[in-house]
PDB file of N, CA and C in Angstrom:
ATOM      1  N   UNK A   1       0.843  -1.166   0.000  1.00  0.00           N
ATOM      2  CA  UNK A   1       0.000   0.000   0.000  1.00  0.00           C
ATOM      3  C   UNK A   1       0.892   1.234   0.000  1.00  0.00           C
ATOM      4  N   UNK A   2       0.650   2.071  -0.823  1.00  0.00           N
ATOM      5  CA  UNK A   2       1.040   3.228  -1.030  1.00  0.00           C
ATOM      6  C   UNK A   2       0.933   4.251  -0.165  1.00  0.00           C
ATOM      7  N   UNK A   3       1.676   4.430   1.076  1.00  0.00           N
ATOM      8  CA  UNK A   3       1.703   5.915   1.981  1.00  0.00           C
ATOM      9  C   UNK A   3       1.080   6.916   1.657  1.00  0.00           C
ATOM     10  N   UNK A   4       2.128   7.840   0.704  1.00  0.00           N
ATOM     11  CA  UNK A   4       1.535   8.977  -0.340  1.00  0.00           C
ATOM     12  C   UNK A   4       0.160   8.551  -0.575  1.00  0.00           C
ATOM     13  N   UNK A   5      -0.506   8.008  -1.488  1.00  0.00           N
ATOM     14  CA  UNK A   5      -1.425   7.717  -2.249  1.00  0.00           C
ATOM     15  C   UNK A   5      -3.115   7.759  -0.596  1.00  0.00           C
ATOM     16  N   UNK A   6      -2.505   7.581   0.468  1.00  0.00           N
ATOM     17  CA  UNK A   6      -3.233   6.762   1.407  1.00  0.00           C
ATOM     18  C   UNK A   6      -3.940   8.404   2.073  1.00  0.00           C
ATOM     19  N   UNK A   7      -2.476   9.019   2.558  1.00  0.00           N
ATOM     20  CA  UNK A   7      -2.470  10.158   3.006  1.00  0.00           C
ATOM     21  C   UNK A   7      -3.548  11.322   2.292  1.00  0.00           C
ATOM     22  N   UNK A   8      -3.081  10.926   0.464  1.00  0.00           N
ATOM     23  CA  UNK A   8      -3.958  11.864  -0.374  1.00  0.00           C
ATOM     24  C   UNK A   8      -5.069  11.540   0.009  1.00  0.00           C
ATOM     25  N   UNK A   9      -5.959  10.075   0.069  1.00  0.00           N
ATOM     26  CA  UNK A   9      -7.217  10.055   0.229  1.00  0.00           C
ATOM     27  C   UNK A   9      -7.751  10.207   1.860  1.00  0.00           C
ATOM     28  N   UNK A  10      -7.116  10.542   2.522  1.00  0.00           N
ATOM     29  CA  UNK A  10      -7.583  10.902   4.087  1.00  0.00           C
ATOM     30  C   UNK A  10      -7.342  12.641   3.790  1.00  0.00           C
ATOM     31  N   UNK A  11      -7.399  13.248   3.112  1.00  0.00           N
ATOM     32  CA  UNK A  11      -7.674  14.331   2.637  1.00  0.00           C
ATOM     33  C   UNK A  11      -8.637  14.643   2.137  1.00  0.00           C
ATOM     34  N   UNK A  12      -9.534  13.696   1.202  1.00  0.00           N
ATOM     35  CA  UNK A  12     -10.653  13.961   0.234  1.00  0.00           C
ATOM     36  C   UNK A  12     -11.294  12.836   1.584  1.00  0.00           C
ATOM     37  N   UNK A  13     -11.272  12.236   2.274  1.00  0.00           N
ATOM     38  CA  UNK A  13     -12.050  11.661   2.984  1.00  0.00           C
ATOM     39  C   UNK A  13     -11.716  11.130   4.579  1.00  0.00           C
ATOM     40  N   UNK A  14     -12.189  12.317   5.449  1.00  0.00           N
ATOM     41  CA  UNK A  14     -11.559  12.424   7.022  1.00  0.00           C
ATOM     42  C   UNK A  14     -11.958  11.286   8.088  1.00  0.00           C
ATOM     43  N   UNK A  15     -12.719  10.433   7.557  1.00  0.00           N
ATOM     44  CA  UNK A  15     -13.595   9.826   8.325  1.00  0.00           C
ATOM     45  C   UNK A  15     -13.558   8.700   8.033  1.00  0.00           C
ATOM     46  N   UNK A  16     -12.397   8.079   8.834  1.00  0.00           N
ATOM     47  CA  UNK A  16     -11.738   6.931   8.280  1.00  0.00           C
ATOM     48  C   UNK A  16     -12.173   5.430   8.630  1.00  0.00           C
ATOM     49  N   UNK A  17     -13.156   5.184   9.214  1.00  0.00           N
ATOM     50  CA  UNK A  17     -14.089   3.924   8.847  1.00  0.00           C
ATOM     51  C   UNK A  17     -14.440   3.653   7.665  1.00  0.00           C
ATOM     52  N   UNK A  18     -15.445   5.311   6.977  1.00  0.00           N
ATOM     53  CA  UNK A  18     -16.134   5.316   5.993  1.00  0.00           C
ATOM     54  C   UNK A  18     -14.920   5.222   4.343  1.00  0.00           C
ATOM     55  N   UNK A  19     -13.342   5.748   5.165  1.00  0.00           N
ATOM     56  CA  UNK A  19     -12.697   5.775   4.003  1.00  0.00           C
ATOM     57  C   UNK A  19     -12.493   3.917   3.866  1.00  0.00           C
ATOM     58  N   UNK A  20     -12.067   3.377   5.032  1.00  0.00           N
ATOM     59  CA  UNK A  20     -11.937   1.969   5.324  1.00  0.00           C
ATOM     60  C   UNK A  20     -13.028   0.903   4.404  1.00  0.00           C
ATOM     61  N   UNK A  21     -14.396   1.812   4.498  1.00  0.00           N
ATOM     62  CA  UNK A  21     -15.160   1.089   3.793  1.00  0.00           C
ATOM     63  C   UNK A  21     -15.508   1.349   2.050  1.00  0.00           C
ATOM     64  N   UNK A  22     -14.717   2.443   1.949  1.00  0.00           N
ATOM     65  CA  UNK A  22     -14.882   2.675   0.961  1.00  0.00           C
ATOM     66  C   UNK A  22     -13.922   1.984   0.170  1.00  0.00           C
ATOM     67  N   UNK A  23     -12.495   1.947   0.527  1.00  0.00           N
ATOM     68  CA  UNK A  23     -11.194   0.889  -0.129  1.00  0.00           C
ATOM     69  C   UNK A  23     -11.425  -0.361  -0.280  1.00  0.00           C
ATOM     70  N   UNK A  24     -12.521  -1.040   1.389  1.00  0.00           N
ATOM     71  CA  UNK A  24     -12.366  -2.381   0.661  1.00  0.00           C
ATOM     72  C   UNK A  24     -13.598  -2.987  -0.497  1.00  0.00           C
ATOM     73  N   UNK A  25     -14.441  -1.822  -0.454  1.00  0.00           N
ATOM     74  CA  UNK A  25     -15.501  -2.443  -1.378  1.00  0.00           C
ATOM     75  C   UNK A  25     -15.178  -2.127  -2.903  1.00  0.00           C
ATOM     76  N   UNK A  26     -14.555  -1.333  -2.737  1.00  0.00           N
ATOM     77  CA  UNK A  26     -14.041  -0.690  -4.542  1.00  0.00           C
ATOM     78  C   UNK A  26     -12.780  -1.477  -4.759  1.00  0.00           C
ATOM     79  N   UNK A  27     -11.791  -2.242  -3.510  1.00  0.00           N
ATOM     80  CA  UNK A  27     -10.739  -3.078  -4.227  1.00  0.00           C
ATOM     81  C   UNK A  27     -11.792  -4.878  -4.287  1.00  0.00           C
ATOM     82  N   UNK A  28     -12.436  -4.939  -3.902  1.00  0.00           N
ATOM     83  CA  UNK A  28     -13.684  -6.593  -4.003  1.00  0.00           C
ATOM     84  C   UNK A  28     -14.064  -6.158  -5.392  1.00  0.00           C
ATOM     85  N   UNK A  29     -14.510  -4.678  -5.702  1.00  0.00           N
ATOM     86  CA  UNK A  29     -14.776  -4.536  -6.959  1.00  0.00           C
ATOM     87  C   UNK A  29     -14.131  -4.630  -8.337  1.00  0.00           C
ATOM     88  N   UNK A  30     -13.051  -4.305  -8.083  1.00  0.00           N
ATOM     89  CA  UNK A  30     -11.693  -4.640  -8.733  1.00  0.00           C
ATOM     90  C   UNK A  30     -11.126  -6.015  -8.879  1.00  0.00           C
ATOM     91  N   UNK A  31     -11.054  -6.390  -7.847  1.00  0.00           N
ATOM     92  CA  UNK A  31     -10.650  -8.194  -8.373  1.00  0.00           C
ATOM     93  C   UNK A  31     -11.709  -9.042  -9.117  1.00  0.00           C
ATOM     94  N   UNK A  32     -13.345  -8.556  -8.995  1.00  0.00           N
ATOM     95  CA  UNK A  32     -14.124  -9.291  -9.576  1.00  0.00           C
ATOM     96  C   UNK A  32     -14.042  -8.670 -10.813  1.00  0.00           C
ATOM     97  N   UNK A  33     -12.854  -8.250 -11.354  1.00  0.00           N
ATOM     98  CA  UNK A  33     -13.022  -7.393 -12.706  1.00  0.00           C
ATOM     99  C   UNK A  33     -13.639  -6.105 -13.451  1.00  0.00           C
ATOM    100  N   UNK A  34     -13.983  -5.233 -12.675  1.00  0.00           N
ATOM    101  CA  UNK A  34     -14.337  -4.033 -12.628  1.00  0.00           C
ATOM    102  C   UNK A  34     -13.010  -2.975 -12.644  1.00  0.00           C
ATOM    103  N   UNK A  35     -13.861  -2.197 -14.437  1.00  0.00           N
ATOM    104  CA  UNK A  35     -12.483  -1.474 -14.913  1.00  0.00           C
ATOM    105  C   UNK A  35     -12.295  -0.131 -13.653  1.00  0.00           C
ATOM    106  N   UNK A  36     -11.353  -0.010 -13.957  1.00  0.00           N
ATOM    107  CA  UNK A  36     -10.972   0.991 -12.797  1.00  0.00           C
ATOM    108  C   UNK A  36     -10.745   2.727 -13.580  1.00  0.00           C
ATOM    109  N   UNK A  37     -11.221   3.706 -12.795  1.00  0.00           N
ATOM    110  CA  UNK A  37     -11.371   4.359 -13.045  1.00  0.00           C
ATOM    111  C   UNK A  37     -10.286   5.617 -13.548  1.00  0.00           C
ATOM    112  N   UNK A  38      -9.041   5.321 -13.142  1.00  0.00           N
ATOM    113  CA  UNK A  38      -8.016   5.709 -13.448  1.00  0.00           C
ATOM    114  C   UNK A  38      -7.142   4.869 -13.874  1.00  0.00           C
ATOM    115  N   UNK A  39      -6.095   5.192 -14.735  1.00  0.00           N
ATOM    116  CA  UNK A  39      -4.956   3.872 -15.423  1.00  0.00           C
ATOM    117  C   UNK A  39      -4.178   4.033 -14.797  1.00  0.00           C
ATOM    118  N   UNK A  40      -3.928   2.552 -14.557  1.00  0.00           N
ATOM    119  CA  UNK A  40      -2.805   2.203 -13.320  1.00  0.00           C
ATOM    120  C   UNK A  40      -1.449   2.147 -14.222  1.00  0.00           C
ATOM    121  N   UNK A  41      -0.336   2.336 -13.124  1.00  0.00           N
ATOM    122  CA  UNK A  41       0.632   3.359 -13.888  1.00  0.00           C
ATOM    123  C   UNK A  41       1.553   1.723 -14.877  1.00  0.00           C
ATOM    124  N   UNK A  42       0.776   0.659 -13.670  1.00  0.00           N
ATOM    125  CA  UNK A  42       1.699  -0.484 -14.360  1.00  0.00           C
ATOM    126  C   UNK A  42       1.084  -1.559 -14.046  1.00  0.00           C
ATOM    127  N   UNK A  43       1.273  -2.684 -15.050  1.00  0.00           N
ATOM    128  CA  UNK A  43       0.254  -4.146 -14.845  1.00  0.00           C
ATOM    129  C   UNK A  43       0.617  -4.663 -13.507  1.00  0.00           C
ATOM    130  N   UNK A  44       1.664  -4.185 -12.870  1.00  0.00           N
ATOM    131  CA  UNK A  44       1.537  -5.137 -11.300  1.00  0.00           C
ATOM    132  C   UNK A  44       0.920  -4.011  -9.989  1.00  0.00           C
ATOM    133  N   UNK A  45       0.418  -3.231 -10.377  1.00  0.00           N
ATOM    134  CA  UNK A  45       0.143  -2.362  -9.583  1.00  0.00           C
ATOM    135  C   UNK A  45      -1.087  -3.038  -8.737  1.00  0.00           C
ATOM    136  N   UNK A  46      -1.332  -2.728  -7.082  1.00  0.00           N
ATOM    137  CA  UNK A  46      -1.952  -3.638  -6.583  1.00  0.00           C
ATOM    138  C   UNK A  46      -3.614  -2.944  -6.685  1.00  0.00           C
ATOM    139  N   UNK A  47      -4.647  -3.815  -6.218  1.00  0.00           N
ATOM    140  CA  UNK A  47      -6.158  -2.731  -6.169  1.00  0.00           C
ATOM    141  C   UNK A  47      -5.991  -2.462  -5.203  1.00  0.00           C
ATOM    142  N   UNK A  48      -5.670  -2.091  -4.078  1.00  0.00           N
ATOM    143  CA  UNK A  48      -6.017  -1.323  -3.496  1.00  0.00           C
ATOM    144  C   UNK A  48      -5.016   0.379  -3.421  1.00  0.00           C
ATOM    145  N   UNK A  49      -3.872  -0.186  -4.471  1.00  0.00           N
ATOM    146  CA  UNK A  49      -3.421   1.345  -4.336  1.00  0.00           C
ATOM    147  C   UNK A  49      -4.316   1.868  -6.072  1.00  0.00           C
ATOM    148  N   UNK A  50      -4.671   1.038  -6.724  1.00  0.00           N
ATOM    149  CA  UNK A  50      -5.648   1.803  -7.910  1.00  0.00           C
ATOM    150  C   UNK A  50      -7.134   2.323  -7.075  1.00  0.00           C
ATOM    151  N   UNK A  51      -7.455   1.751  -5.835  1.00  0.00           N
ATOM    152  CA  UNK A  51      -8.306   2.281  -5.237  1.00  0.00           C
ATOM    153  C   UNK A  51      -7.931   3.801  -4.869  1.00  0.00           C
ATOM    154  N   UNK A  52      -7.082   3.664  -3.812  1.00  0.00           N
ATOM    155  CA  UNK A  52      -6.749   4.841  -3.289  1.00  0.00           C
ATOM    156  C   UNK A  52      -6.478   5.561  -4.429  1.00  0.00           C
ATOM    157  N   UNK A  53      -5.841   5.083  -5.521  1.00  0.00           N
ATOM    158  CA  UNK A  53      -5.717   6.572  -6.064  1.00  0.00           C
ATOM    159  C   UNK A  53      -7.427   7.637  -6.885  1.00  0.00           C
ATOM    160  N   UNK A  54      -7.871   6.032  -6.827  1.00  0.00           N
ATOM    161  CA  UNK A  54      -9.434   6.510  -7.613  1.00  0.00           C
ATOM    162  C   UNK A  54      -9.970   7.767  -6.565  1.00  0.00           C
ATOM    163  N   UNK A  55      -9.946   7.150  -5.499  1.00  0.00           N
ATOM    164  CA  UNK A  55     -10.346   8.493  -3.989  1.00  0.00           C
ATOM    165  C   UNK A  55      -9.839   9.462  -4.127  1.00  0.00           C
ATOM    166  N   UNK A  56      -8.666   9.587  -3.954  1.00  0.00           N
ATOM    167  CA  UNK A  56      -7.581  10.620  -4.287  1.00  0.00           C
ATOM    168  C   UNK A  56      -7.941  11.671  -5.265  1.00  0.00           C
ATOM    169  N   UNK A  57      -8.371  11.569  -6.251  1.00  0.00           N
ATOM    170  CA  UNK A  57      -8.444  11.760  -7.269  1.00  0.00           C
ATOM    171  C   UNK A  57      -9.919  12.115  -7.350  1.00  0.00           C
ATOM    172  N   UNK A  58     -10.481  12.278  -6.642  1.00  0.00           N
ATOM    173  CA  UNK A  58     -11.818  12.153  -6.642  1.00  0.00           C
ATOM    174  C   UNK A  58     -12.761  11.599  -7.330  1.00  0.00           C
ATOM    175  N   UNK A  59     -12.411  10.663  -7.793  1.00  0.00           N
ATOM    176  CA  UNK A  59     -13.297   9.369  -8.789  1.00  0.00           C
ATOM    177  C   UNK A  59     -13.696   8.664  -8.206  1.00  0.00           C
ATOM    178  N   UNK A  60     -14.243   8.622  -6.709  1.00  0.00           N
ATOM    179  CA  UNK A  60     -14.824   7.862  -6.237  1.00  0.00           C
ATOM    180  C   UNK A  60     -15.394   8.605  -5.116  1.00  0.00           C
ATOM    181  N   UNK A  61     -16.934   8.947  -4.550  1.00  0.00           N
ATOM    182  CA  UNK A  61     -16.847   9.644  -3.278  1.00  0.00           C
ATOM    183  C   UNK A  61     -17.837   8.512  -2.563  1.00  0.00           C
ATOM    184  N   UNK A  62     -18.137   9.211  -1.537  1.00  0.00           N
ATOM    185  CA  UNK A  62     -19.000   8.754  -0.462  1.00  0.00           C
ATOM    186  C   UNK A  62     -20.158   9.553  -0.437  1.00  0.00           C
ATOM    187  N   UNK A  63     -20.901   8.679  -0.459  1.00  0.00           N
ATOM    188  CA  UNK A  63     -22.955   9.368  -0.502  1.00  0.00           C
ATOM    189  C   UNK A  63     -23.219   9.249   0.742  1.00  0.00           C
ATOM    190  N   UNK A  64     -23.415   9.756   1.592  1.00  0.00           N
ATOM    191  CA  UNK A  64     -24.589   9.414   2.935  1.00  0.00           C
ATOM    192  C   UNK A  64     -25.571  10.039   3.418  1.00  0.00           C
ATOM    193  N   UNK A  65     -26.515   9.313   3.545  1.00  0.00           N
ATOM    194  CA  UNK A  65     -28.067   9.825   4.035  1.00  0.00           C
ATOM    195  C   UNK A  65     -27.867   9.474   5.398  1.00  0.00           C
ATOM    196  N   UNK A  66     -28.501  10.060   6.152  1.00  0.00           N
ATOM    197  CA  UNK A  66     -29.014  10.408   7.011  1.00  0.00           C
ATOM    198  C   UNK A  66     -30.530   9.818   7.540  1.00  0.00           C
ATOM    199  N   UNK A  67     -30.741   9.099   8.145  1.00  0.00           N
ATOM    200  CA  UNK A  67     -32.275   8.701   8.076  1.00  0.00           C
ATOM    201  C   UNK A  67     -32.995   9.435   9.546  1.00  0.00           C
ATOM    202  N   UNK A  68     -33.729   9.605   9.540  1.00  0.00           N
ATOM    203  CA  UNK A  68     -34.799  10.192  10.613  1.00  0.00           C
ATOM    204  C   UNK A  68     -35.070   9.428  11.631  1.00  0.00           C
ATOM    205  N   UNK A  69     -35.473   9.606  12.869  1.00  0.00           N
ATOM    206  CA  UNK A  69     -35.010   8.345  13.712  1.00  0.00           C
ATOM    207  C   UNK A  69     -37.064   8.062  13.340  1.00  0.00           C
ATOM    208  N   UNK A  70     -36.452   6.493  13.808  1.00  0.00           N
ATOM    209  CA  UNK A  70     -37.969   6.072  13.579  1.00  0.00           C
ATOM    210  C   UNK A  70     -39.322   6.668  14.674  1.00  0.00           C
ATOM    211  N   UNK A  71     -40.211   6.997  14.515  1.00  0.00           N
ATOM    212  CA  UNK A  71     -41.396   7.284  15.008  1.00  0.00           C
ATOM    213  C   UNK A  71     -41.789   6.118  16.334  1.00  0.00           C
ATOM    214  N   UNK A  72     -41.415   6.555  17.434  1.00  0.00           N
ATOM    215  CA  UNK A  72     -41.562   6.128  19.058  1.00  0.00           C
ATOM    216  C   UNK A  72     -42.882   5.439  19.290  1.00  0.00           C
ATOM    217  N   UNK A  73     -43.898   6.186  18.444  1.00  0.00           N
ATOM    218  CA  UNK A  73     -45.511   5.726  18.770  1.00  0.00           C
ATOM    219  C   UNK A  73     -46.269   6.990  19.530  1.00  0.00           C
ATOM    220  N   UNK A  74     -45.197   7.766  20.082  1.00  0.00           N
ATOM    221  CA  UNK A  74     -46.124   8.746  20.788  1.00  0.00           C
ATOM    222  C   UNK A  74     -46.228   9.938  19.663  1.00  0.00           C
ATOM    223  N   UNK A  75     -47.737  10.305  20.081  1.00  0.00           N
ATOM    224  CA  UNK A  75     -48.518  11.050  19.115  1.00  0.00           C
ATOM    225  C   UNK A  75     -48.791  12.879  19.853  1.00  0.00           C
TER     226      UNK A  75
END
């Protein structure tokens, strides 16, 4: 794993569970053959630093909703 590359994406993303979850589902996405969004600089390059750099780079973000807490019953 790429330091540099890691550092860049804890920049575009502070909240590092959500970055945690964001690397390993986009490198699962990558080994099942899913083209990647930036060209990796070389055929041995690993997915998870073509991940990070997709973040980095902002080719990949994080969506989150917010949900409302559910309704207690009291009226």
């Amino acid at each position: 794993m790429n330091l540099d590359l890691l550092n860049d994406a804890k920049k575009r993303v502070t909240n590092i569970p959500v970055l945690i979850n964001m690397i390993s589902k986009r490198v699962r996405q990558l080994n099942n053959g899913a083209r990647p969004y930036v060209r990796p600089e070389s055929h041995d390059v690993e997915a998870v630093d073509i991940a990070l750099r997709e973040i980095a780079e902002g080719k990949i973000i994080a969506e989150m909703t917010f949900a409302s807490p559910a309704p207690s019953g009291e009226e």
